[in-house]
Protein backbone atom coordinates (compact mmCIF):
# COMPACT_ATOMS: atom_id res chain seq x y z
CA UNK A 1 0.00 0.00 0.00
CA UNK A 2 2.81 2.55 0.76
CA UNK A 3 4.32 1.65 -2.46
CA UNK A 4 1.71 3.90 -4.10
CA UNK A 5 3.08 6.66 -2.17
CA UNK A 6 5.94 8.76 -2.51
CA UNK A 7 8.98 8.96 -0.02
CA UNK A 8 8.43 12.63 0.90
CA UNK A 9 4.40 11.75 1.54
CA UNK A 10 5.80 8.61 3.48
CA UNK A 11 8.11 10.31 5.44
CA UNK A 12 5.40 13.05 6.32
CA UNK A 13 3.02 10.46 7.20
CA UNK A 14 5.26 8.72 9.80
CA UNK A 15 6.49 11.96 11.51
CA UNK A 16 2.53 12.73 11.92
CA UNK A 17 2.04 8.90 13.34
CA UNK A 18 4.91 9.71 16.13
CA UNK A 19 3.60 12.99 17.11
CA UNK A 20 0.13 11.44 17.23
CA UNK A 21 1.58 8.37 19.76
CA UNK A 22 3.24 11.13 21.90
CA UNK A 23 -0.15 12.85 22.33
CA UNK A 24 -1.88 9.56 23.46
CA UNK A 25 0.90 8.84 25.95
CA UNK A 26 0.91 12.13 27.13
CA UNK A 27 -2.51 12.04 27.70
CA UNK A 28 -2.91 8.46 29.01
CA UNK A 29 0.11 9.69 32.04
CA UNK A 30 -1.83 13.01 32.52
CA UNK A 31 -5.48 10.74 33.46
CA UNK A 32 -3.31 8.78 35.50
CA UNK A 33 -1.96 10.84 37.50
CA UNK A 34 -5.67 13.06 37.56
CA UNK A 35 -7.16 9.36 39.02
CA UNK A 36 -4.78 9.02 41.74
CA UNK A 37 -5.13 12.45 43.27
CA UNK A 38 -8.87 12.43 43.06
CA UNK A 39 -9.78 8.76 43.88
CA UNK A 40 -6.67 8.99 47.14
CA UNK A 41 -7.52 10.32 50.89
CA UNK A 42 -4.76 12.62 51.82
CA UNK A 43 -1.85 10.85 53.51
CA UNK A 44 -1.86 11.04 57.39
CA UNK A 45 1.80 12.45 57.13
CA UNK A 46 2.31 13.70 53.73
CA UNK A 47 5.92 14.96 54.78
CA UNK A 48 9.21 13.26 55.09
CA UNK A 49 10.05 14.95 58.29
CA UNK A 50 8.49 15.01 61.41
CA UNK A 51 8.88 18.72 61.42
CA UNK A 52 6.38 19.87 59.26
CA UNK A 53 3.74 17.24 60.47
CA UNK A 54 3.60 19.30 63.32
CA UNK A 55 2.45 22.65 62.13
CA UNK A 56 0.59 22.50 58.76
CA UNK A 57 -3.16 21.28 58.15
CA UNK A 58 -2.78 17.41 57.25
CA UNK A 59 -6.67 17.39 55.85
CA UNK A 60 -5.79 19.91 52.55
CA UNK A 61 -3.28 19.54 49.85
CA UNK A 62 -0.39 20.95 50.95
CA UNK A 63 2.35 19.25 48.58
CA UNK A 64 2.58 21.96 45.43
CA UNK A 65 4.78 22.35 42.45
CA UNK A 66 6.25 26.07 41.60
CA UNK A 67 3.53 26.02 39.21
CA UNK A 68 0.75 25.19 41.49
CA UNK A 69 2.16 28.24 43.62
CA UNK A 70 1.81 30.79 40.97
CA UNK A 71 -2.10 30.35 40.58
CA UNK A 72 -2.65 30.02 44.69
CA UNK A 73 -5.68 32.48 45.64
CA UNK A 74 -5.16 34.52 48.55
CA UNK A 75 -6.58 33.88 52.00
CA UNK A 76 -10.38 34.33 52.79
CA UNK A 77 -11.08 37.48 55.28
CA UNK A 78 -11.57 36.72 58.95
CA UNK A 79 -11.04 37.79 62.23
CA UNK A 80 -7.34 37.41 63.51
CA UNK A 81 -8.44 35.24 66.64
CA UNK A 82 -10.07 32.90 64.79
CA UNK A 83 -7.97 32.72 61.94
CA UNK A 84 -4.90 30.31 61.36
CA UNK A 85 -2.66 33.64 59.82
CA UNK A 86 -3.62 37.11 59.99
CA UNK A 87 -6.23 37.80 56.82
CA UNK A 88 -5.52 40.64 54.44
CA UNK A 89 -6.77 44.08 55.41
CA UNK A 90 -8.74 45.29 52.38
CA UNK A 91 -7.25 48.26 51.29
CA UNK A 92 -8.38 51.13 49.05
CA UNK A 93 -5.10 51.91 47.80
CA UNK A 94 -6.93 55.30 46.27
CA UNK A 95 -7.07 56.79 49.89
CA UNK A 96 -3.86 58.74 51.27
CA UNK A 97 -3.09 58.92 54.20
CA UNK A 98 -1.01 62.10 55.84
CA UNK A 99 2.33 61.47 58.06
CA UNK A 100 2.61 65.37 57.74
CA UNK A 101 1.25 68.12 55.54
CA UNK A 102 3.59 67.63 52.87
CA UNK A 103 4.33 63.82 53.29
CA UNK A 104 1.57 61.20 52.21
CA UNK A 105 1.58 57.54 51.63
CA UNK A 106 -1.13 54.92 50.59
CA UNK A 107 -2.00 51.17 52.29
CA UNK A 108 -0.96 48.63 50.49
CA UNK A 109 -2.60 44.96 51.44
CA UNK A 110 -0.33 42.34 52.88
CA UNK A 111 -0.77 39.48 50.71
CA UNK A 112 0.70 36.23 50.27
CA UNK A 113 2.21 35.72 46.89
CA UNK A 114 4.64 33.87 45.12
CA UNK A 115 7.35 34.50 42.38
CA UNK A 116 10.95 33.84 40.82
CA UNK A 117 13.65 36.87 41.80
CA UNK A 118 16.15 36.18 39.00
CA UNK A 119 17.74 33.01 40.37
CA UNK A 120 15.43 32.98 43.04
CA UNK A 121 12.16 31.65 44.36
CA UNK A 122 10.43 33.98 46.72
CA UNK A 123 7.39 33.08 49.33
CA UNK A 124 5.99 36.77 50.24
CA UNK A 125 4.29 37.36 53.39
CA UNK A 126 4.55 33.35 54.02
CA UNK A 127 3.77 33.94 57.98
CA UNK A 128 2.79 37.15 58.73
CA UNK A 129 2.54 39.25 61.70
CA UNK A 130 -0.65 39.42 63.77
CA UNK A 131 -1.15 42.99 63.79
CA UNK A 132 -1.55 45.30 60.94
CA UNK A 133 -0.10 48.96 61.01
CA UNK A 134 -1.54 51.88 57.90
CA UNK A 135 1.74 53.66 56.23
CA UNK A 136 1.49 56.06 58.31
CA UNK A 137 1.35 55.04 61.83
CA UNK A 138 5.06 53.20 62.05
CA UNK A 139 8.07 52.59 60.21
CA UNK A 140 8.98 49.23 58.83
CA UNK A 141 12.46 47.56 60.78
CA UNK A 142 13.53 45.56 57.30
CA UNK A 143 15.95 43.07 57.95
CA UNK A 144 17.27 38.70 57.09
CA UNK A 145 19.32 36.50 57.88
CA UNK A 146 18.89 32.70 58.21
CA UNK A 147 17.01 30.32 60.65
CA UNK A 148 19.98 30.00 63.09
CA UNK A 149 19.84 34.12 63.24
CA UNK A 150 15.96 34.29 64.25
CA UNK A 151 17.11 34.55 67.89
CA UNK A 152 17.70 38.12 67.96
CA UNK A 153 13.89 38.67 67.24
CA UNK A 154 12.63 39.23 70.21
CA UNK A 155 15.55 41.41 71.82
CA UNK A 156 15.14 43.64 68.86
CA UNK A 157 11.63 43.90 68.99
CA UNK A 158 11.33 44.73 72.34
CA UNK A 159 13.65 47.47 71.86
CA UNK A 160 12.00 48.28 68.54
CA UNK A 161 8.30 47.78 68.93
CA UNK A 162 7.02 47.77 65.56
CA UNK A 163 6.61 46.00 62.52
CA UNK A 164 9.21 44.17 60.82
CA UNK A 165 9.99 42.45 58.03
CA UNK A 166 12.24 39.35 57.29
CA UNK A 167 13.36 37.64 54.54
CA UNK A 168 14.85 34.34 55.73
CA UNK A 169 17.00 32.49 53.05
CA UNK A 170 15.86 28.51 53.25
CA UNK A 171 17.55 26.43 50.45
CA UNK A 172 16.63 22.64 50.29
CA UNK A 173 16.12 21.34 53.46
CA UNK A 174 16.38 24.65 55.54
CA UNK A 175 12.97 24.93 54.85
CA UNK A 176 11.66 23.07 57.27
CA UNK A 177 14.34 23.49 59.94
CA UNK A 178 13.18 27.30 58.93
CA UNK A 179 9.35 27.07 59.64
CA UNK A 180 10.34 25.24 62.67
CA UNK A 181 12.50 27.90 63.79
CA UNK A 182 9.76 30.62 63.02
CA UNK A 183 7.50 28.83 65.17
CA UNK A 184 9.21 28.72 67.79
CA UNK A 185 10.00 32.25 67.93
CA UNK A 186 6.37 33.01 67.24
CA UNK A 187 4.77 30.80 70.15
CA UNK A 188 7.55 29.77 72.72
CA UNK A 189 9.50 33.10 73.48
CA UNK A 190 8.74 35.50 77.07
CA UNK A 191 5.96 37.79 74.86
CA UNK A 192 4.09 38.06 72.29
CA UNK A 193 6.23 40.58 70.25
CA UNK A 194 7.70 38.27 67.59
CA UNK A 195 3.73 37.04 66.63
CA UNK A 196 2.55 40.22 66.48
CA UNK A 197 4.97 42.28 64.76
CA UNK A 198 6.98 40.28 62.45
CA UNK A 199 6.21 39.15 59.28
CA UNK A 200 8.63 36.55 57.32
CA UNK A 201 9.50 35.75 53.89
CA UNK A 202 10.81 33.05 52.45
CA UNK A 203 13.57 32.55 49.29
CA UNK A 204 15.44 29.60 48.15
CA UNK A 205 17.94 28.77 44.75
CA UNK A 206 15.97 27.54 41.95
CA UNK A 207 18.52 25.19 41.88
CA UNK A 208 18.01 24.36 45.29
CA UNK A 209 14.03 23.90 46.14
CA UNK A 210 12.74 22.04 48.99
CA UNK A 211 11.59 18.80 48.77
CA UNK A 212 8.10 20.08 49.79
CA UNK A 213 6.84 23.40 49.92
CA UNK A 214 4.00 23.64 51.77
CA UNK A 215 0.89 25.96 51.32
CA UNK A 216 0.70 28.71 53.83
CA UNK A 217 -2.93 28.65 53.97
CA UNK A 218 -2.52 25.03 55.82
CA UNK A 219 -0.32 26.56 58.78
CA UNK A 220 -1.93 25.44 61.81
CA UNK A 221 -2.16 28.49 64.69
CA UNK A 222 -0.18 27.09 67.45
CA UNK A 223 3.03 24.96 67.80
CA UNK A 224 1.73 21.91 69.54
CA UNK A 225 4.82 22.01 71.80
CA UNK A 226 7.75 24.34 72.92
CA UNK A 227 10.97 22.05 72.67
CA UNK A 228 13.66 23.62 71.12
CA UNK A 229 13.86 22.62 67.47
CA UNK A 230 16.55 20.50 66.41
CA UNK A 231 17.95 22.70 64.04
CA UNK A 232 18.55 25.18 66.54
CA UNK A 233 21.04 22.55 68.70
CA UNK A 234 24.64 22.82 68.32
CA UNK A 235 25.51 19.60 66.40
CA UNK A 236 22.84 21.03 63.74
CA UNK A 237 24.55 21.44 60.14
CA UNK A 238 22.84 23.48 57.94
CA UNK A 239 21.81 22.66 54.29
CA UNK A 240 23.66 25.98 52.97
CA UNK A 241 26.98 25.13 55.02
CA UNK A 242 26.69 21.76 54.09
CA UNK A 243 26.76 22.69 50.77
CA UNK A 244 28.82 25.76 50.85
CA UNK A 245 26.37 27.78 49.53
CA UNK A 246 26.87 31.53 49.38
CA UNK A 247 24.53 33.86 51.41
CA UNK A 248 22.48 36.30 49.09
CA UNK A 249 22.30 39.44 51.10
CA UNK A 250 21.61 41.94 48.78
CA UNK A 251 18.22 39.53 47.44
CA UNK A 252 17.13 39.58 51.38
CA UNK A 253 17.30 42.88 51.93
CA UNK A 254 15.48 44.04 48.83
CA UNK A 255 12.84 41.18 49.77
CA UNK A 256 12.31 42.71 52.67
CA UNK A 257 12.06 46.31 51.82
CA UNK A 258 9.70 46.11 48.93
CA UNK A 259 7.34 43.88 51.15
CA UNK A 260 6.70 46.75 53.87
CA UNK A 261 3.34 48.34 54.30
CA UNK A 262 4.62 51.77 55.72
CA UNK A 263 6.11 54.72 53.65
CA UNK A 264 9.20 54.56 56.02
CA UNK A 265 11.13 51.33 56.17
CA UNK A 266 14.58 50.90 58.15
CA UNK A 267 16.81 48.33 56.38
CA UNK A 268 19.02 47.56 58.54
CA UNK A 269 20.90 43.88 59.93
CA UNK A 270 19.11 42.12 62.63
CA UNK A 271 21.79 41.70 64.95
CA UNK A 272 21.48 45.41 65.00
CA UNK A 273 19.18 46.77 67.98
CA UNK A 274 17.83 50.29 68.19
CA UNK A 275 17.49 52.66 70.45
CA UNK A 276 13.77 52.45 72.40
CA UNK A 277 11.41 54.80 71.54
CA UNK A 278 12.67 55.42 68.08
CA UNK A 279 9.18 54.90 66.20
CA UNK A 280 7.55 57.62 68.10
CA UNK A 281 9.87 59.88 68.34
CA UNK A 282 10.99 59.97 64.53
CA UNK A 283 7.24 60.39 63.41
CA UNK A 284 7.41 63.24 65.84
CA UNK A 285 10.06 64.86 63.98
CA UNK A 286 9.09 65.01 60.67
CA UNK A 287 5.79 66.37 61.69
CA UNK A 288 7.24 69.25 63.73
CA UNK A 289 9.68 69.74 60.97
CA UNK A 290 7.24 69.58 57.75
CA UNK A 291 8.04 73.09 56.13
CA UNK A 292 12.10 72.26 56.68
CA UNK A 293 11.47 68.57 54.93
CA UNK A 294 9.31 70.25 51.94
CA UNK A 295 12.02 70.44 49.25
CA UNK A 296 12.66 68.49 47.07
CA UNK A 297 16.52 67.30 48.16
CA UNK A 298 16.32 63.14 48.64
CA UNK A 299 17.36 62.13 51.88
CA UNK A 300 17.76 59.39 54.10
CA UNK A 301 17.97 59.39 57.77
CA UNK A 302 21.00 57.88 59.75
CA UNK A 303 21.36 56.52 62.86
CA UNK A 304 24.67 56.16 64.48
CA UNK A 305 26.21 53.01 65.19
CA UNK A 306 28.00 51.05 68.20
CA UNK A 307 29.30 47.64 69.60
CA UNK A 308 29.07 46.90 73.39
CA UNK A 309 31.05 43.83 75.61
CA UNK A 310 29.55 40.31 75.61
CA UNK A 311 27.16 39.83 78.41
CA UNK A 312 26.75 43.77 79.25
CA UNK A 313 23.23 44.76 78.89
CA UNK A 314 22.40 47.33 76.55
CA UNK A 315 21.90 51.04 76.82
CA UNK A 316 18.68 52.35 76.46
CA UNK A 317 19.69 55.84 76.39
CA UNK A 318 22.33 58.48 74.58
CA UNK A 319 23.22 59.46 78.03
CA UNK A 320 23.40 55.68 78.64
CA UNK A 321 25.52 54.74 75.96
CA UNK A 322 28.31 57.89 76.63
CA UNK A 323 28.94 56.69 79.72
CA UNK A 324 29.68 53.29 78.55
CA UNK A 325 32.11 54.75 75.86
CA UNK A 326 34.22 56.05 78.60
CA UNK A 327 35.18 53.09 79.81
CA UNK A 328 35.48 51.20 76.74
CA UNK A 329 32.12 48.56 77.11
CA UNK A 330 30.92 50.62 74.29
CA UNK A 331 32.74 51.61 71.17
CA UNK A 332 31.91 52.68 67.42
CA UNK A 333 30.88 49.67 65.11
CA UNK A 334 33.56 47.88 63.29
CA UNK A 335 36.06 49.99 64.99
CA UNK A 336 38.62 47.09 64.70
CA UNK A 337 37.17 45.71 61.67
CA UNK A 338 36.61 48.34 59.30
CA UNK A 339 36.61 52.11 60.85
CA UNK A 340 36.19 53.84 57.42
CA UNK A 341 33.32 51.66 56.97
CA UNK A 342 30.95 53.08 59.65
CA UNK A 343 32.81 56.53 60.06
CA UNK A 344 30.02 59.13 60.41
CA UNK A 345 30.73 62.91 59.50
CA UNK A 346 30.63 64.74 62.69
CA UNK A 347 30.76 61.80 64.94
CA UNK A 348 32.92 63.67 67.75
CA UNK A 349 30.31 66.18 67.80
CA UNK A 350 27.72 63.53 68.08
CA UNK A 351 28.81 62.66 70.74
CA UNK A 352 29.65 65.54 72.34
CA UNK A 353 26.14 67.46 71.74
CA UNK A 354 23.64 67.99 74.54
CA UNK A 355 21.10 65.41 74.70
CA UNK A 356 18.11 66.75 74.11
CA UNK A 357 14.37 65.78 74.80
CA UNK A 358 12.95 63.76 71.63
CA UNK A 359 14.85 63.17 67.91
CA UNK A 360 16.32 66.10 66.00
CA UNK A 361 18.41 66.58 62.97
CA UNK A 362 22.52 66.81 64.31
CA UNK A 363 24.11 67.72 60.77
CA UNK A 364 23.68 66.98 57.93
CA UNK A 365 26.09 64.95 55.63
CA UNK A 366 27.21 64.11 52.04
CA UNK A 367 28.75 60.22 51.11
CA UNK A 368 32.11 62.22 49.74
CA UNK A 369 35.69 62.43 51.17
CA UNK A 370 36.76 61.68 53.53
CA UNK A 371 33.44 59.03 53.60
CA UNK A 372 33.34 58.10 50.49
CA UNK A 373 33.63 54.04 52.33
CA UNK A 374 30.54 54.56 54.47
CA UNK A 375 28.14 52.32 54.81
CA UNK A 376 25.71 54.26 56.45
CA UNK A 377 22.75 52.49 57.61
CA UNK A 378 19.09 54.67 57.81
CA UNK A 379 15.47 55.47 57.72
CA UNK A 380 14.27 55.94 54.21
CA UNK A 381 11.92 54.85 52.31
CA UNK A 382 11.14 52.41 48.95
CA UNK A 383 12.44 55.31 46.58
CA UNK A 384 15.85 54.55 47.62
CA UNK A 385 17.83 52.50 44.95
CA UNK A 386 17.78 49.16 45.51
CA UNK A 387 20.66 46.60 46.53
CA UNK A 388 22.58 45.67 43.87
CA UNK A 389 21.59 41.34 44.13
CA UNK A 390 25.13 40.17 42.72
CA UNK A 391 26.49 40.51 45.74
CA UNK A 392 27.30 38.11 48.17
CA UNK A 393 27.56 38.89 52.32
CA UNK A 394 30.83 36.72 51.71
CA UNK A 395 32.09 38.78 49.06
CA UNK A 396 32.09 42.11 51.61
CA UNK A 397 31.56 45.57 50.48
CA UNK A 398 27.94 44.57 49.65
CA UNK A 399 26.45 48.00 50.54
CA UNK A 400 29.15 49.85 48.49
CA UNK A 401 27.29 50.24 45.33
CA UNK A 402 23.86 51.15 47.13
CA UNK A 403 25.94 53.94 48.66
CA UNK A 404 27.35 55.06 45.81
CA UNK A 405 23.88 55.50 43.93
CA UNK A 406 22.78 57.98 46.78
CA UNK A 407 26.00 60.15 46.45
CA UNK A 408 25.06 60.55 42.54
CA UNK A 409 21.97 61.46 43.16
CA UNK A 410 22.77 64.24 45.61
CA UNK A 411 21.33 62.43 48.51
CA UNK A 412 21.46 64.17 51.66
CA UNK A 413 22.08 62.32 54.94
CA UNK A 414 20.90 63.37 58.02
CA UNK A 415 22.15 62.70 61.02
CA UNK A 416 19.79 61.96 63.77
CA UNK A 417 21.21 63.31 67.37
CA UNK A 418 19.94 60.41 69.60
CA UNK A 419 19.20 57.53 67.57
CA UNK A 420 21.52 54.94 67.68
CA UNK A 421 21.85 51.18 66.58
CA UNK A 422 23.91 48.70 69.03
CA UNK A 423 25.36 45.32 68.06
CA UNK A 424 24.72 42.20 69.54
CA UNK A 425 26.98 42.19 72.88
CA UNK A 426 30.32 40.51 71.69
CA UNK A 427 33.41 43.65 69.90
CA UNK A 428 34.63 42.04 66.93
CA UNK A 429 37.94 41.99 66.25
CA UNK A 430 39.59 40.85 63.08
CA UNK A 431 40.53 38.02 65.01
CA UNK A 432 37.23 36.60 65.43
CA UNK A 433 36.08 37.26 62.00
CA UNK A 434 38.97 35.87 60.28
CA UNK A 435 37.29 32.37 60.40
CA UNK A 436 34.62 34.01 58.44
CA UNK A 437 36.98 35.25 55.80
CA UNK A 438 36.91 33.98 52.33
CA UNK A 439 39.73 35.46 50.66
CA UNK A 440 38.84 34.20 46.85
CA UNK A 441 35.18 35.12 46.78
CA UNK A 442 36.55 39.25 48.19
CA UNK A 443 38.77 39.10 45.25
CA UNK A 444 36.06 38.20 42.52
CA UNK A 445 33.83 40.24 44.09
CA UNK A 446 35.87 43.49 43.81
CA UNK A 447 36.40 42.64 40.18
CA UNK A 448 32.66 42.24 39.59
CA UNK A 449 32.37 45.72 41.26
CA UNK A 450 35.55 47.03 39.74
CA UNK A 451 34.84 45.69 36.23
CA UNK A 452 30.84 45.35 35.66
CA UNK A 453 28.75 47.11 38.37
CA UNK A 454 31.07 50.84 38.84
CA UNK A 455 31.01 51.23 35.14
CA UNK A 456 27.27 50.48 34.94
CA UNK A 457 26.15 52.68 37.55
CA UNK A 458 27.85 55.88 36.02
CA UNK A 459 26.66 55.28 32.77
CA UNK A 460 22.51 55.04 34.28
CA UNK A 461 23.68 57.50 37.32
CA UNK A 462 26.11 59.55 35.48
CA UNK A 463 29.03 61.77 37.37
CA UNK A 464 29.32 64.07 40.57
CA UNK A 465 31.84 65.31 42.18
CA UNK A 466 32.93 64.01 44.93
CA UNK A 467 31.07 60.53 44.47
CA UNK A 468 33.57 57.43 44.85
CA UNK A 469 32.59 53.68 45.30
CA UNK A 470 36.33 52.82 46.83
């Protein structure tokens, strides 16, 4: 019969006969795999580890693929008591609201979603906070780290006493070791600061997804128990230091910022504490200050920076922290580390001004010479320029080219006379970080921001004078 037919009509006829077979199969594996999650109960402990069996709804689907994620609906409204997560506040993001005369903001809802960040999956608002704050009522403490950093929560908070937000890097396994850790914090700590105020998010590698990623929608309200989680104990080895994986700083700290609800945000590290009463005090200030804020001139707010002994318990006032300077239990961050670093313009007179009642503006400051290193960290808001996310914490100078941005484009920094941010007790010394040193990954990193980032930046920033990134 195919002899009647010619080769090219043969040939044509079997390519259609193969793609036709592919269809069926594909087909016949799709139905099959349609019949077993539809005909199947759910299985009593649909993960691997006991970990998650603890805290996530075992009656709903919780195992999803990234593609499953990316169609997830958000949560129904209900009351926060009776709710398993805080439910979105319905916003009418067509309503302003006023911080001063000249400064508005609108609300923004704080949604769970899901997306890729160039090499990165990202789980926004995956637990969030149990109390919800309008742009203008707070300021947004916008900080990461991993699951073994989630300790300094609840110091900071207590000293801080707002909202937060915290991207929390989780590759493969972390995960769950993560959630775990969140938990914890949330439900077994001395208050209720850490459930109320903080909200996480979650990012992993592409190249490094959990095994399971559960839906947050199935979180259960309560850790069934308060024993410490096992990847909090000391012979605990991580899945990113088991694998040498790099951190991604400049990813967290972008995560974190863009996911605030309030105009001002705080980026900042979270073994960083601040000064108490900050929130109301610099809310305070730009109200009584609202015809000297009008113009146009960007600007950030800074707060000065300090390290204190192990085991000494932290200042909770200027006048506090001077008198621990004197005898050397307090001294300027990274003093042995990195001085030009942290160097603030005007930092003897910072310390030598009269404290005053409240927050006021000390000086103001430019990122040029002799500061053309600093790193200053600062209230500001999302207008800022973001971190640049090529940079590794392990490479160093991650904040360089952030910094560097702002001095193009004329920011102005002021310097705020009794704010201050104070380390986590323990001075470094280079000593104690040299373990922490990676000598290879500083070098490539100053050749990618030698060769690739410095020239890109002045050809979208352009020139000033002045403006250096080294």
């Amino acid at each position: 019969m195919l002899s009647n037919i010619s080769p090219a009509r043969q040939k044509l006829l079997i390519r259609l006969s193969i793609v036709l077979n592919l269809c069926l199969l594909l087909y016949l594996s799709l139905s099959a795999g349609w019949n077993l999650t539809s005909g199947s109960s759910p299985p009593s402990l649909p993960y691997g580890r006991a970990i998650l069996n603890q805290y996530f709804d075992k009656t709903q689907p919780i195992q999803e693929s990234l593609s499953d994620v990316k169609s997830s609906s958000p949560l129904p409204q209900s009351p926060i008591s009776q709710s398993k997560s805080p439910s979105p506040k319905q916003l009418l993001s067509s309503k302003p609201y006023f911080i001063s005369d000249s400064v508005e903001c609108f609300d923004k809802p704080i949604n769970f979603s899901q997306s890729m960040r160039g090499k990165y999956w990202v789980l926004y608002n995956y637990i969030r906070a149990g109390k919800h704050f309008n742009c203008n009522q707070s300021i947004t403490y916008t900080t990461h780290g991993d699951f073994t950093f989630l300790d300094n929560l609840e110091p900071l908070l207590d000293r801080w006493r707002g909202p937060i937000s915290v991207a929390v890097y989780a590759p493969g396994s972390d995960l769950e070791d993560t959630i775990d850790a969140i938990l914890y914090y949330r439900d077994c700590t001395n208050s209720s600061l850490v459930r109320d105020l903080a909200t996480f998010h979650i990012y992993f590698d592409l190249s490094h997804i959990p095994a399971q990623v559960p839906r947050q929608d199935s979180l259960l309200d309560k850790r069934p128990n308060c024993v410490v989680p096992e990847g909090l104990t000391a012979n605990t080895v991580s899945y990113k230091k088991r694998l040498g994986l790099v951190y991604p700083v400049n990813v967290a700290r972008n995560i974190a910022r863009v996911s605030s609800s309030t105009h001002f945000v705080f980026p900042s590290d979270i073994e960083l504490y601040p000064s108490p009463n900050l929130i109301p005090d610099f809310l305070d200030m730009i109200r009584r200050n609202d015809k000297k804020l009008s113009n146009s001139q960007p600007r950030v707010y800074v707060n000065s920076i300090f390290e204190i002994e192990k085991n000494h318990s932290l200042p909770n006032s200027k006048s506090e922290l001077i008198r621990l300077m004197k005898n050397n239990t307090v001294i300027p961050f990274h003093k042995n580390v990195c001085p030009q670093c942290h160097k603030i313009p005007h930092s003897k007179e910072w310390l030598e001004a009269k404290v005053k009642p409240g927050l006021n503006v000390l000086h103001i400051g430019k990122r040029i010479k002799p500061f053309q290193h600093w790193e200053p960290i600062y209230i500001g808001t999302n207008q800022e320029p973001s971190y640049d996310e090529r940079l590794s914490w392990e490479g160093r100078s991650d904040k360089m080219a952030q910094g560097f941005k702002l001095c193009l484009q004329n920011y102005q920094f002021h310097i705020l006379d009794n704010a201050f941010l104070i380390h986590r007790p323990g001075i470094k010394t280079k000593k104690t970080l040299h373990s922490a040193i990676n000598l290879k990954k500083i070098s490539a990193q100053n050749e990618l921001l030698k060769k690739i980032i410095f020239p890109e930046i002045k050809k979208l920033y352009g020139a000033r004078k002045g403006c250096e990134m080294f």
